[in-house]
Protein backbone atom coordinates (compact mmCIF):
# COMPACT_ATOMS: atom_id res chain seq x y z
CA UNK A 1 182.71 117.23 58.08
CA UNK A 2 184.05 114.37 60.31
CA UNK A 3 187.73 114.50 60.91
CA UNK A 4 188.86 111.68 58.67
CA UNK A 5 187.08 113.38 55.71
CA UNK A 6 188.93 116.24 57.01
CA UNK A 7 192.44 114.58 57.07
CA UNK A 8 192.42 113.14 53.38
CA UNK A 9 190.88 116.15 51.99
CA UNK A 10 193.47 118.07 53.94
CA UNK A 11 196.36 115.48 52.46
CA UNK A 12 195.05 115.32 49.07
CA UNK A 13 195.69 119.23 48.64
CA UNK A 14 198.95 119.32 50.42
CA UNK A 15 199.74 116.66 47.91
CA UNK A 16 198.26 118.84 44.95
CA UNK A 17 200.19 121.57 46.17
CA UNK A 18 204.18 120.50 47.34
CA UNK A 19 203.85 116.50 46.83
CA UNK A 20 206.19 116.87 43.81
CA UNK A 21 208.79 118.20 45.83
CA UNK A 22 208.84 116.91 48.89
CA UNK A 23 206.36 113.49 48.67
CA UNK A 24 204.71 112.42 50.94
CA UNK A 25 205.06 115.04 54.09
CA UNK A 26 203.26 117.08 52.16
CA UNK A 27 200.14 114.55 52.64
CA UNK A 28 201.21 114.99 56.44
CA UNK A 29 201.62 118.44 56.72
CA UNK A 30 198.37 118.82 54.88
CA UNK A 31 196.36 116.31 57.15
CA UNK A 32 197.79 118.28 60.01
CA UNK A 33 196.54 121.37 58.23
CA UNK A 34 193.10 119.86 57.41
CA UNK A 35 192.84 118.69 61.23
CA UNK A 36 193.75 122.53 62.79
CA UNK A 37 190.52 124.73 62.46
CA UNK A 38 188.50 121.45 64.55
CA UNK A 39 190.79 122.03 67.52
CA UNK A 40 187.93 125.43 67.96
CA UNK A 41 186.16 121.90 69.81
CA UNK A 42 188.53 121.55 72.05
CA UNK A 43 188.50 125.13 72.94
CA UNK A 44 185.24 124.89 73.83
CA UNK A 45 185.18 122.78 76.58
CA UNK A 46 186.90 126.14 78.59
CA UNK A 47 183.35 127.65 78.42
CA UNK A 48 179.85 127.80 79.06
CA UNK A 49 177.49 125.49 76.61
CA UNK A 50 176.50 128.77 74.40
CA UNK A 51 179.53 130.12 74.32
CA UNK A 52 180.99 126.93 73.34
CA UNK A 53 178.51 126.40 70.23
CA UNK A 54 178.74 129.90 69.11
CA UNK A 55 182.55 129.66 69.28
CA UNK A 56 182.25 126.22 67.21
CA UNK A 57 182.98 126.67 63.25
CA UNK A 58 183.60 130.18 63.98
CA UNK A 59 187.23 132.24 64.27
CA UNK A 60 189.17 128.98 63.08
CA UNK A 61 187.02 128.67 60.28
CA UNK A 62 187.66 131.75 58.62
CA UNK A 63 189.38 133.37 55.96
CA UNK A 64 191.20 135.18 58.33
CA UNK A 65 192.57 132.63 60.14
CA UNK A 66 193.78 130.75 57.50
CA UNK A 67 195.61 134.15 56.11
CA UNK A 68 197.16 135.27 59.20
CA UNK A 69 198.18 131.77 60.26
CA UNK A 70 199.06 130.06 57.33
CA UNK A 71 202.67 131.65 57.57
CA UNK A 72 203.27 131.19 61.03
CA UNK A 73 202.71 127.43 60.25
CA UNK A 74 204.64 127.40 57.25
CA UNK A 75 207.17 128.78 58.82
CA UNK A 76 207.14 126.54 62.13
CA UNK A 77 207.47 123.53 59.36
CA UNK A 78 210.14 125.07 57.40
CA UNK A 79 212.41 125.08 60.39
CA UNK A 80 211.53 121.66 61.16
CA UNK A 81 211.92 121.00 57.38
CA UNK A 82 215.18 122.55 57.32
CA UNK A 83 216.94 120.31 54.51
CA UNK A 84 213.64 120.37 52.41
CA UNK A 85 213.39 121.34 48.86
CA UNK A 86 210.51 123.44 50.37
CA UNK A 87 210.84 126.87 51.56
CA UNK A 88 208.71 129.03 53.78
CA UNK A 89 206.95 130.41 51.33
CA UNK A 90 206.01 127.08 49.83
CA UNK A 91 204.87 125.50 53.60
CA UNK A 92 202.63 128.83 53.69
CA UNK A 93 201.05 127.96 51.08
CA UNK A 94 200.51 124.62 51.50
CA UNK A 95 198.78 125.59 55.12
CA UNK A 96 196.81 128.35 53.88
CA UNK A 97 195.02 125.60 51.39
CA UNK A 98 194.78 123.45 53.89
CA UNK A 99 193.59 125.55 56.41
CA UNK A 100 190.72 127.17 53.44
CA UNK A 101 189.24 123.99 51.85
CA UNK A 102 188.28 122.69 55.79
CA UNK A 103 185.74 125.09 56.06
CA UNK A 104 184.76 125.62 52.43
CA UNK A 105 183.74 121.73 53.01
CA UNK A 106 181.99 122.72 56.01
CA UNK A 107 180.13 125.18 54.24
CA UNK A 108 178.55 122.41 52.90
CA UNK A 109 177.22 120.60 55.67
CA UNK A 110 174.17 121.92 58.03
CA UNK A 111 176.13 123.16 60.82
CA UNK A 112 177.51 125.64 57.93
CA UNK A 113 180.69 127.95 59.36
CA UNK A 114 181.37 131.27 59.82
CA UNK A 115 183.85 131.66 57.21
CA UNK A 116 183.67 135.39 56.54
CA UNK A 117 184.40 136.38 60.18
CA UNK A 118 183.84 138.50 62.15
CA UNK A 119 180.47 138.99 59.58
CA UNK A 120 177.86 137.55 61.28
CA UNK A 121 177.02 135.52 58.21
CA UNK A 122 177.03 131.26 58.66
CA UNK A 123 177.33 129.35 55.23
CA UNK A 124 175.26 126.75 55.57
CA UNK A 125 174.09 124.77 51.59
CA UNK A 126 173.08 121.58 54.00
CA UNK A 127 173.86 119.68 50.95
CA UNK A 128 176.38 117.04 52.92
CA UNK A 129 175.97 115.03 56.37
CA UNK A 130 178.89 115.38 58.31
CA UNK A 131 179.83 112.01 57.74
CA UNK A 132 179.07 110.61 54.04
CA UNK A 133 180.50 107.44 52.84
CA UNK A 134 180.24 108.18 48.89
CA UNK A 135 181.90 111.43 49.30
CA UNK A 136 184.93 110.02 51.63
CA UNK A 137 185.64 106.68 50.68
CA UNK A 138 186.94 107.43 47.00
CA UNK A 139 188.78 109.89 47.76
CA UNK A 140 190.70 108.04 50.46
CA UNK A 141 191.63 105.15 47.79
CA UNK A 142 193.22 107.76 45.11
CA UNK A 143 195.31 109.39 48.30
CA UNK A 144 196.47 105.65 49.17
CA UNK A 145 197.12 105.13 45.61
CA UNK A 146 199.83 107.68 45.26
CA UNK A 147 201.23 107.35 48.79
CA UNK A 148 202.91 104.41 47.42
CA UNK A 149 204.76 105.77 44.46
CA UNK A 150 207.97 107.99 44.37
CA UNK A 151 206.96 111.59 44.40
CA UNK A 152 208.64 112.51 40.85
CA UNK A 153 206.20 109.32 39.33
CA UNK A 154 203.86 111.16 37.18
CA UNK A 155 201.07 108.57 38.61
CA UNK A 156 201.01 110.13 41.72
CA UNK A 157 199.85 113.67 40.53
CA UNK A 158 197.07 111.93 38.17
CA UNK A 159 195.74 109.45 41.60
CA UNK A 160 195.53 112.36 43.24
CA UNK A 161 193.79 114.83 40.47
CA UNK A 162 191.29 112.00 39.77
CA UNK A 163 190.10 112.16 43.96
CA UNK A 164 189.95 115.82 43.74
CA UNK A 165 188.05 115.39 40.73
CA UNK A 166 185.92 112.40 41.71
CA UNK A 167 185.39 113.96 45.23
CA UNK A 168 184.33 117.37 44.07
CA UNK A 169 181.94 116.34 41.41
CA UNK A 170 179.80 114.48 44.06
CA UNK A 171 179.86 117.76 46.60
CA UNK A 172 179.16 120.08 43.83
CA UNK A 173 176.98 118.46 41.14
CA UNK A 174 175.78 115.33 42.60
CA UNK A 175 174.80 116.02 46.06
CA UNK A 176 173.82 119.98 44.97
CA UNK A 177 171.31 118.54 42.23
CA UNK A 178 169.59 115.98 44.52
CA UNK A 179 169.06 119.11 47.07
CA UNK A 180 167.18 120.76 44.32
CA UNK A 181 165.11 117.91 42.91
CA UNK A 182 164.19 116.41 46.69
CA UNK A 183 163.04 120.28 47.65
CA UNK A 184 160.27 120.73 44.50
CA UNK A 185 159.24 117.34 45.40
CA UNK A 186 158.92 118.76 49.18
CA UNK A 187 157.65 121.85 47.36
CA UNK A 188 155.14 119.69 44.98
CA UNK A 189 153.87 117.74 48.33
CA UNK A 190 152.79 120.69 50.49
CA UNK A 191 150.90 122.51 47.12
CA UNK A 192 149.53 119.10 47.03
CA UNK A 193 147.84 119.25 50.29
CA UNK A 194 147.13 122.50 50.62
CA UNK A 195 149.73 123.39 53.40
CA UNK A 196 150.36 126.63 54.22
CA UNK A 197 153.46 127.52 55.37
CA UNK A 198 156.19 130.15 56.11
CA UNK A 199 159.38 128.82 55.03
CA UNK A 200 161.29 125.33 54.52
CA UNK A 201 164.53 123.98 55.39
CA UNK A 202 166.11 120.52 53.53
CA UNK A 203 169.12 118.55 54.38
CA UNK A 204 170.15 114.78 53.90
CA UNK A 205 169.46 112.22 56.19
CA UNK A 206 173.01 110.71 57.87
CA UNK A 207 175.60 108.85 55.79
CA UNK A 208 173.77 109.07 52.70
CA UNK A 209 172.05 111.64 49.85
CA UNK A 210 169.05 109.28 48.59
CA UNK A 211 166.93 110.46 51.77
CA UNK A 212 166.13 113.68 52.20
CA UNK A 213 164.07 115.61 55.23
CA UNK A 214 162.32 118.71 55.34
CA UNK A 215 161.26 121.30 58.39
CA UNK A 216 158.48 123.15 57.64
CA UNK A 217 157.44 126.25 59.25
CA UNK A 218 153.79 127.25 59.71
CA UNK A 219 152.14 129.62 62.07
CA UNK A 220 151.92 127.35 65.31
CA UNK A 221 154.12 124.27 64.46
CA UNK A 222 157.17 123.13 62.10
CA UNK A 223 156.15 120.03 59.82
CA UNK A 224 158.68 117.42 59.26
CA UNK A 225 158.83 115.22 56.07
CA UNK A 226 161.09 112.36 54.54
CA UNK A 227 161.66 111.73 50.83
CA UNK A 228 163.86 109.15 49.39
CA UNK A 229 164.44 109.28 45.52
CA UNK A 230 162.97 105.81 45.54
CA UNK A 231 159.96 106.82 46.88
CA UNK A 232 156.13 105.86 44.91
CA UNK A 233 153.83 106.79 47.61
CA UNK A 234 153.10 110.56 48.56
CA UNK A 235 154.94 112.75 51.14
CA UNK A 236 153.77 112.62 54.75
CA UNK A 237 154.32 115.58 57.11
CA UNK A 238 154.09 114.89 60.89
CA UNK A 239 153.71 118.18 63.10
CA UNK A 240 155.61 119.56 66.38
CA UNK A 241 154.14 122.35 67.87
CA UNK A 242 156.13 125.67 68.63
CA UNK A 243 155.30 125.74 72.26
CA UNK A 244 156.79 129.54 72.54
CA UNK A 245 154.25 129.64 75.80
CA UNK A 246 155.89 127.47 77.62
CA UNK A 247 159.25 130.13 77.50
CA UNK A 248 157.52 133.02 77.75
CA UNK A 249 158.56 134.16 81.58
CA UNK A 250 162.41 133.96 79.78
CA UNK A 251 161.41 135.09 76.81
CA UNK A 252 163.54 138.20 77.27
CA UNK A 253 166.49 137.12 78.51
CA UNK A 254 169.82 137.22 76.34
CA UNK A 255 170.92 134.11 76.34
CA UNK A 256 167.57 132.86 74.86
CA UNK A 257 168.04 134.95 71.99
CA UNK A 258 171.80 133.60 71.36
CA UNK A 259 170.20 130.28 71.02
CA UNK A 260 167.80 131.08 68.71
CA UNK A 261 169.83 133.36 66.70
CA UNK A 262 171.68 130.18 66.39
CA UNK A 263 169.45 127.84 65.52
CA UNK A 264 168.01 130.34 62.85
CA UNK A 265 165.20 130.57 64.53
CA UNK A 266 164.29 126.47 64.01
CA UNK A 267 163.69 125.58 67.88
CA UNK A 268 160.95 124.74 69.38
CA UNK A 269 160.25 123.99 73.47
CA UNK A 270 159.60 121.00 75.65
CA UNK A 271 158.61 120.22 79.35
CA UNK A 272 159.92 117.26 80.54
CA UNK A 273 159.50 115.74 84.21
CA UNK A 274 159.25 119.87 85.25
CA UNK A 275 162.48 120.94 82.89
CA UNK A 276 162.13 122.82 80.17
CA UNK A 277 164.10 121.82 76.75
CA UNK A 278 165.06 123.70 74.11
CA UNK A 279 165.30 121.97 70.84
CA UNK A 280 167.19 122.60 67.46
CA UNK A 281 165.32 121.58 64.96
CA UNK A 282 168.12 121.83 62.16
CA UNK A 283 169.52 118.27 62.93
CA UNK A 284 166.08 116.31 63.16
CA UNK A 285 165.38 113.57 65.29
CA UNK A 286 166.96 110.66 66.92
CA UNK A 287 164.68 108.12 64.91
CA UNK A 288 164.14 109.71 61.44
CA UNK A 289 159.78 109.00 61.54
CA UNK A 290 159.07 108.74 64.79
CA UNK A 291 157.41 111.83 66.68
CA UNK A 292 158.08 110.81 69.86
CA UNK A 293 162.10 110.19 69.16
CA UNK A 294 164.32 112.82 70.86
CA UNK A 295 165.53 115.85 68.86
CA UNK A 296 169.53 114.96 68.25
CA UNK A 297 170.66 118.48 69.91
CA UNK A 298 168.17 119.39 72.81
CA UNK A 299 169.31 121.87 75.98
CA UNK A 300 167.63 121.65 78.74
CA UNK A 301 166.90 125.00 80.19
CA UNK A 302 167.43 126.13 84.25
CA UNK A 303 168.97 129.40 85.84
CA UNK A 304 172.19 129.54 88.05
CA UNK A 305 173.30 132.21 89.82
CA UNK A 306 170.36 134.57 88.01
CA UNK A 307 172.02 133.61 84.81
CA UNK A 308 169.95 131.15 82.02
CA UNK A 309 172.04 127.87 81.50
CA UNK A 310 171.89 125.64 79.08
CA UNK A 311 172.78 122.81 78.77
CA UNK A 312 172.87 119.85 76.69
CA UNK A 313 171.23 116.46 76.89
CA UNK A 314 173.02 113.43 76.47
CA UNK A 315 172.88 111.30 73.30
CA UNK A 316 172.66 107.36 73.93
CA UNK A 317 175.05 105.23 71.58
CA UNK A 318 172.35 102.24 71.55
CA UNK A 319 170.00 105.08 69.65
CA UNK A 320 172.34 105.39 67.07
CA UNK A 321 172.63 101.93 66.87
CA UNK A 322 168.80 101.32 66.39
CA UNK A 323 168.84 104.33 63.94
CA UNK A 324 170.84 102.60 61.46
CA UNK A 325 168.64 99.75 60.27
CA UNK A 326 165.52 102.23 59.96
CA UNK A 327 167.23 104.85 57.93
CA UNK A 328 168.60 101.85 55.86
CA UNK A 329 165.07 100.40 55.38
CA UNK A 330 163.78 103.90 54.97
CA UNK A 331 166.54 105.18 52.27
CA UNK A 332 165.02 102.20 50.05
CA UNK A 333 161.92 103.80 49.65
CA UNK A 334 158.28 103.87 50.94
């Protein structure tokens, strides 16, 4: 999820956990908690594109690294803290919370993480954008609600219950439910017109859970749908061929495979102006119906030093600009 949904649900749980003793630092030290496993970003930028996305929701993301740093954190803070209420124990276990509930969020999203590392297993429910509105904004009100009492006012523990509450019900029930209605009504579409196909992928469109889109896999192209819950007319798939051919002098090499092994095998390949692109379906489209809009996470392909680079294209803010009134006219049905 986006940082700031990171922060407050990072704050909220420090709060849940040691705001009765020692207020509000434990919404700070929890934010600070919350914001940790992202700084895998910034680490990143010290390597190669692949290297960097494989790297990405990986290590910091883990079980692991919330267990074995969780007390080297809490104990950082309880020297710091020194003239706390709050021991080490207690800062250790306000980081380790903090540190688990970032990526069990994630898990949610499409990008998934790799929270039982080393496994090489991603969770990935796609149930959440990154960045949703309905799921964030509530929950930030009942963390600014209790930030203004006195930590012993039994107020604060019930604001910040009630966004826990609130905030979880939407990820869990509401957002989980609407997954599963939107893909039979994918499901219902492609028995409908007699599509045959391999396997299908769902996710929500940005900031929002009424729209839903669908990849489709069939033998020489991936279908791509929209379905808002307002919807009355009938699904419509547009198709984007596979274009495997176009890779197939590389289709060997290693770093090929580490791209497709993360895209989970939802890539297809472009030529552009003699460069070839390879592009991650998983994320969709720069313009959610158009077939011609570019795909949001395209790399274009070239070799250096006998060695296959990748690397990716750059995203233009005035797309996302023009996205926004589309998806909003689109999210209100067909």
């Amino acid at each position: 999820m986006d940082s700031l949904t990171q922060i407050v649900l990072g704050a909220a749980v420090g709060e849940a956990v040691l705001g009765k003793k020692v207020g509000n630092k434990a919404m700070l030290y929890g934010a600070i908690a919350g914001t940790i496993p992202d700084l895998d970003t910034f680490i990143g930028n010290f390597f190669d594109t692949i290297t960097s996305i494989e790297i990405h929701r990986g290590f910091s993301h883990s079980i692991i690294f919330a267990i074995i740093f969780a007390p080297l954190f809490g104990w950082i803070i309880s020297k710091i803290e020194s003239k706390s209420e709050a021991n080490w124990k207690n800062w250790s276990w306000l980081m380790f919370w903090g540190l688990f509930t970032h990526p069990l969020l994630d898990a949610h999203t499409t990008w998934g993480t790799q929270l039982f590392w080393p496994f090489d297993l991603r969770l990935a429910y796609k149930n959440i954008f990154v960045i949703d509105p309905l799921y964030t904004l509530p929950f930030l009100i009942f963390l600014i609600l209790p930030m203004r009492l006195k930590r012993t006012d039994p107020k604060r523990k019930k604001y910040n219950r009630l966004g826990l509450i609130i905030s979880s019900i939407y990820l869990l029930i509401i957002t989980i439910g609407l997954k599963i209605y939107t893909f039979q009504k994918f499901e219902n579409a492609l028995e409908a017109q007699n599509i045959e196909y391999h396997r299908i992928d769902t996710r929500p469109t940005p900031l929002n859970t009424i729209l839903w889109t669908a990849n489709i896999e069939t033998e020489e192209a991936f279908l791509i749908g929209n379905y808002s819950v307002f919807d009355t007319q009938p699904i419509s798939f547009y198709s984007v061929p596979k274009n495997y051919k176009l890779a197939e002098e590389i289709e060997d090499d290693p770093n090929l495979h580490r791209l497709i092994q993360i895209s989970e095998g939802w890539y297809t390949f472009s030529k552009e102006n003699g460069n070839l692109y390879f592009n991650d379906l998983r994320f969709g489209k720069m313009d959610i119906e158009d077939p011609a809009a570019p795909f949001i996470f395209s790399y274009k392909l070239s070799e250096e030093n006998g060695e296959l680079i990748a690397t990716e294209t750059e995203k233009e803010l005035t797309d996302a600009k023009a996205l926004l009134p589309r998806l909003w006219s689109r999210i209100l049905g067909n």
